[in-house]
C-alpha atoms as a PDB file:
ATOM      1  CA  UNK A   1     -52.619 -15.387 -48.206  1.00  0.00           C
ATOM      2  CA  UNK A   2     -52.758 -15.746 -45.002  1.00  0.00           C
ATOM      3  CA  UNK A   3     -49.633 -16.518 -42.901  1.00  0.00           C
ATOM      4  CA  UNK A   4     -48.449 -19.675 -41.286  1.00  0.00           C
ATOM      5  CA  UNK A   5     -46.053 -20.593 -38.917  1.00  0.00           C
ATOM      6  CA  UNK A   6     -43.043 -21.849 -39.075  1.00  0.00           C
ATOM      7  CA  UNK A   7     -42.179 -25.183 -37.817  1.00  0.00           C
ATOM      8  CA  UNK A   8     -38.386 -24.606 -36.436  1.00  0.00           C
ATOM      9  CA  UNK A   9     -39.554 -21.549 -34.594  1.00  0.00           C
ATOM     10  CA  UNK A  10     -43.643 -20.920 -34.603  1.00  0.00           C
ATOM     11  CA  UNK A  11     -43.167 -17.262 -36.000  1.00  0.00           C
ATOM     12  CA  UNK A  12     -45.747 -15.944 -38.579  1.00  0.00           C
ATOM     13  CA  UNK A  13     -44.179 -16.555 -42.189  1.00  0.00           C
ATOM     14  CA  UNK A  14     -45.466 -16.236 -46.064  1.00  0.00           C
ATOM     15  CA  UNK A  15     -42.686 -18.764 -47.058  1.00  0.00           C
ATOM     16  CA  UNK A  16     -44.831 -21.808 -49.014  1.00  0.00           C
ATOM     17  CA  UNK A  17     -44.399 -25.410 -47.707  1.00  0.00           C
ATOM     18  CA  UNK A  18     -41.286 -27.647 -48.786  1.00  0.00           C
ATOM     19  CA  UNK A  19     -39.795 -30.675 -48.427  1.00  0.00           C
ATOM     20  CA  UNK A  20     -37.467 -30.067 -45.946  1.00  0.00           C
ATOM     21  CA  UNK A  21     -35.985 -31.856 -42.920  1.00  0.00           C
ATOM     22  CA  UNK A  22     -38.261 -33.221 -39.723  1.00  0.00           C
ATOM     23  CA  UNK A  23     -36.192 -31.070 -37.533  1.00  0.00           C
ATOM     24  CA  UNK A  24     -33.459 -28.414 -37.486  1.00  0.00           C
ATOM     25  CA  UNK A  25     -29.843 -28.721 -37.128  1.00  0.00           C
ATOM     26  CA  UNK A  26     -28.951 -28.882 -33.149  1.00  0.00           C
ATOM     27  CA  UNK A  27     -25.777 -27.620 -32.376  1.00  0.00           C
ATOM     28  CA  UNK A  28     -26.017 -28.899 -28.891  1.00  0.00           C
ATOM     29  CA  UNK A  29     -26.642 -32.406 -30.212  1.00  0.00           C
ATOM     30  CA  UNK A  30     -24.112 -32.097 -33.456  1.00  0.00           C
ATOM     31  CA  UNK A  31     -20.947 -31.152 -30.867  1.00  0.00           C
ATOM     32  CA  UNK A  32     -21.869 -34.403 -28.902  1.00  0.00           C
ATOM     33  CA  UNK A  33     -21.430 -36.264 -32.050  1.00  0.00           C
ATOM     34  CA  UNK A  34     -18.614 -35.494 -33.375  1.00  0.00           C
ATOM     35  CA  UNK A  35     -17.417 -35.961 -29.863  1.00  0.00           C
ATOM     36  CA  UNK A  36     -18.183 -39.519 -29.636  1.00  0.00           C
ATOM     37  CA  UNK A  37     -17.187 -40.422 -33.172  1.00  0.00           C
ATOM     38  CA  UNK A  38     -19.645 -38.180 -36.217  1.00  0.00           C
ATOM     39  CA  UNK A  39     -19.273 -42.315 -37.950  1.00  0.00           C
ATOM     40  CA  UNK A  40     -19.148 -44.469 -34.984  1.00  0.00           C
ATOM     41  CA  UNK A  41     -21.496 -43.109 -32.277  1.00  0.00           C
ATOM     42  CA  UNK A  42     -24.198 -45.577 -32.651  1.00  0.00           C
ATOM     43  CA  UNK A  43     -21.389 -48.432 -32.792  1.00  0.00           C
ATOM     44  CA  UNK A  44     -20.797 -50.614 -29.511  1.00  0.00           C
ATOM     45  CA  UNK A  45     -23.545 -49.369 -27.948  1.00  0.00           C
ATOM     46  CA  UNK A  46     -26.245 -51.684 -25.848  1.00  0.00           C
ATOM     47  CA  UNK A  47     -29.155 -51.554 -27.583  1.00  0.00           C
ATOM     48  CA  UNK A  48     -31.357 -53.277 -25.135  1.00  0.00           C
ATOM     49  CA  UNK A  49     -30.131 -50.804 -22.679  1.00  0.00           C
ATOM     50  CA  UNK A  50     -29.794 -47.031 -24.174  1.00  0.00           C
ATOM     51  CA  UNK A  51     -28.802 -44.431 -22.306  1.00  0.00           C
ATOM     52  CA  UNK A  52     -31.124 -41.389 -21.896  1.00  0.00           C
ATOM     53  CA  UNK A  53     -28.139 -39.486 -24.485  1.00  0.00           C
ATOM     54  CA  UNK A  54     -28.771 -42.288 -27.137  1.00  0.00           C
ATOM     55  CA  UNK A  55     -32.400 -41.922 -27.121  1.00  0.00           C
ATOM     56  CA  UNK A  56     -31.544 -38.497 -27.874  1.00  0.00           C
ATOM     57  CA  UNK A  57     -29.293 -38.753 -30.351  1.00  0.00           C
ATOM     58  CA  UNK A  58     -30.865 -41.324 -31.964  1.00  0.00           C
ATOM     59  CA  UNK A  59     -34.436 -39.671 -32.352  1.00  0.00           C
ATOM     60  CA  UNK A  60     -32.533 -36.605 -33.447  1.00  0.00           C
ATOM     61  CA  UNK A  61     -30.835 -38.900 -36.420  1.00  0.00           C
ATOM     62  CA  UNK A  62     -33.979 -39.940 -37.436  1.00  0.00           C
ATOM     63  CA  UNK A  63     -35.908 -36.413 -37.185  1.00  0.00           C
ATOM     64  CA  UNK A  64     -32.606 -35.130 -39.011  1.00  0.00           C
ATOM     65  CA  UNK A  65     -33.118 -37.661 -41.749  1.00  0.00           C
ATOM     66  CA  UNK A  66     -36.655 -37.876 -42.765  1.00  0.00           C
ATOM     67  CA  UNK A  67     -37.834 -35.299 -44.930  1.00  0.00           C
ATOM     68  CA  UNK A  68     -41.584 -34.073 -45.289  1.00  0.00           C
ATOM     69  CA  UNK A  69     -43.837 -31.391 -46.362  1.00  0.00           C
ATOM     70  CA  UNK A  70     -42.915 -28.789 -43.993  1.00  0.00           C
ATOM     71  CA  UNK A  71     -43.256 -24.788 -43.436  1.00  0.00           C
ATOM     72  CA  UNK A  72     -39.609 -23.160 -42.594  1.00  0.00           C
ATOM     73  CA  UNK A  73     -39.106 -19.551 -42.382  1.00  0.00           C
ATOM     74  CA  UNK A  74     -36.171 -17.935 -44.439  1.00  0.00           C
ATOM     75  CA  UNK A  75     -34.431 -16.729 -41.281  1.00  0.00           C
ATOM     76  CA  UNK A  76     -34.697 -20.648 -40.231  1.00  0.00           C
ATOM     77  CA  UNK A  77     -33.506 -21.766 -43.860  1.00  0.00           C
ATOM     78  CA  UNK A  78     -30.637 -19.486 -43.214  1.00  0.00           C
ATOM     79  CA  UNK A  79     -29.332 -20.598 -40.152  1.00  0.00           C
ATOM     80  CA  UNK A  80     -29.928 -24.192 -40.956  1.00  0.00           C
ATOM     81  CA  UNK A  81     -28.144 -24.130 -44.154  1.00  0.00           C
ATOM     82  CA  UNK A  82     -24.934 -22.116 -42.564  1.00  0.00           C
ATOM     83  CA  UNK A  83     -25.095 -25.556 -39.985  1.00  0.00           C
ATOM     84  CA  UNK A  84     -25.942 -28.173 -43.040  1.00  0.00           C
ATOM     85  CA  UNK A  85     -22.319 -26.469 -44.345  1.00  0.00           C
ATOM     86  CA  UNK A  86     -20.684 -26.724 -40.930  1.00  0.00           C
ATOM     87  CA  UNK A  87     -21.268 -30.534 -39.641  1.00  0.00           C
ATOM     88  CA  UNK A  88     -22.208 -32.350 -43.338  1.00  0.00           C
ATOM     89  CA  UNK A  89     -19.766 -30.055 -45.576  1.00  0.00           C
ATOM     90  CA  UNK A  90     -19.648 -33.474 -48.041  1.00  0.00           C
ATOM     91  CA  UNK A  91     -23.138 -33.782 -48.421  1.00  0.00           C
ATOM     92  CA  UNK A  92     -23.456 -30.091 -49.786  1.00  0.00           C
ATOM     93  CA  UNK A  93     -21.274 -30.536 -52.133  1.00  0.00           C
ATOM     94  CA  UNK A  94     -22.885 -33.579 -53.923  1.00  0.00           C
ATOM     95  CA  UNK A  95     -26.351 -31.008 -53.993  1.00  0.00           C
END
């Protein structure tokens, strides 16, 4: 078998394709949230007008939550699950 990359971080992996999330955790992003409200940061907000931060945010939401046939190396899995536990701690406990 020949090996494949992964699609969080392009290194050569055996791991088989899954259905996984669009994109990996970002802590970056994930602090802004819970700054502005982890509930509430897409309330108020002028949606004819977005900021360059809510385009951001928002296209990160929607990468976060769509799932697909994806590659994902272990070391990837790893640190994404560690995150999963650290900003959505309710949602791995109804798993």
């Amino acid at each position: 078998m020949s090996k494949i990359r992964c699609q969080y971080c392009n290194k050569k992996t055996d791991m088989p394709a899954m259905y996984y999330s669009m994109t990996p955790i970002n802590e970056k992003i994930e602090k802004r949230i819970n700054e502005l409200g982890r509930d509430k940061w897409f309330e108020d907000v002028d949606w004819d007008n977005p900021t360059d931060e809510l385009d951001q945010i928002s296209l990160y939401d929607q990468l976060l939550n769509t799932i697909g046939k994806v590659v994902v190396c272990k070391k990837c899995l790893d640190k994404d699950s560690k995150l999963w536990q650290k900003y959505y701690p309710q949602q791995c406990e109804e798993i």
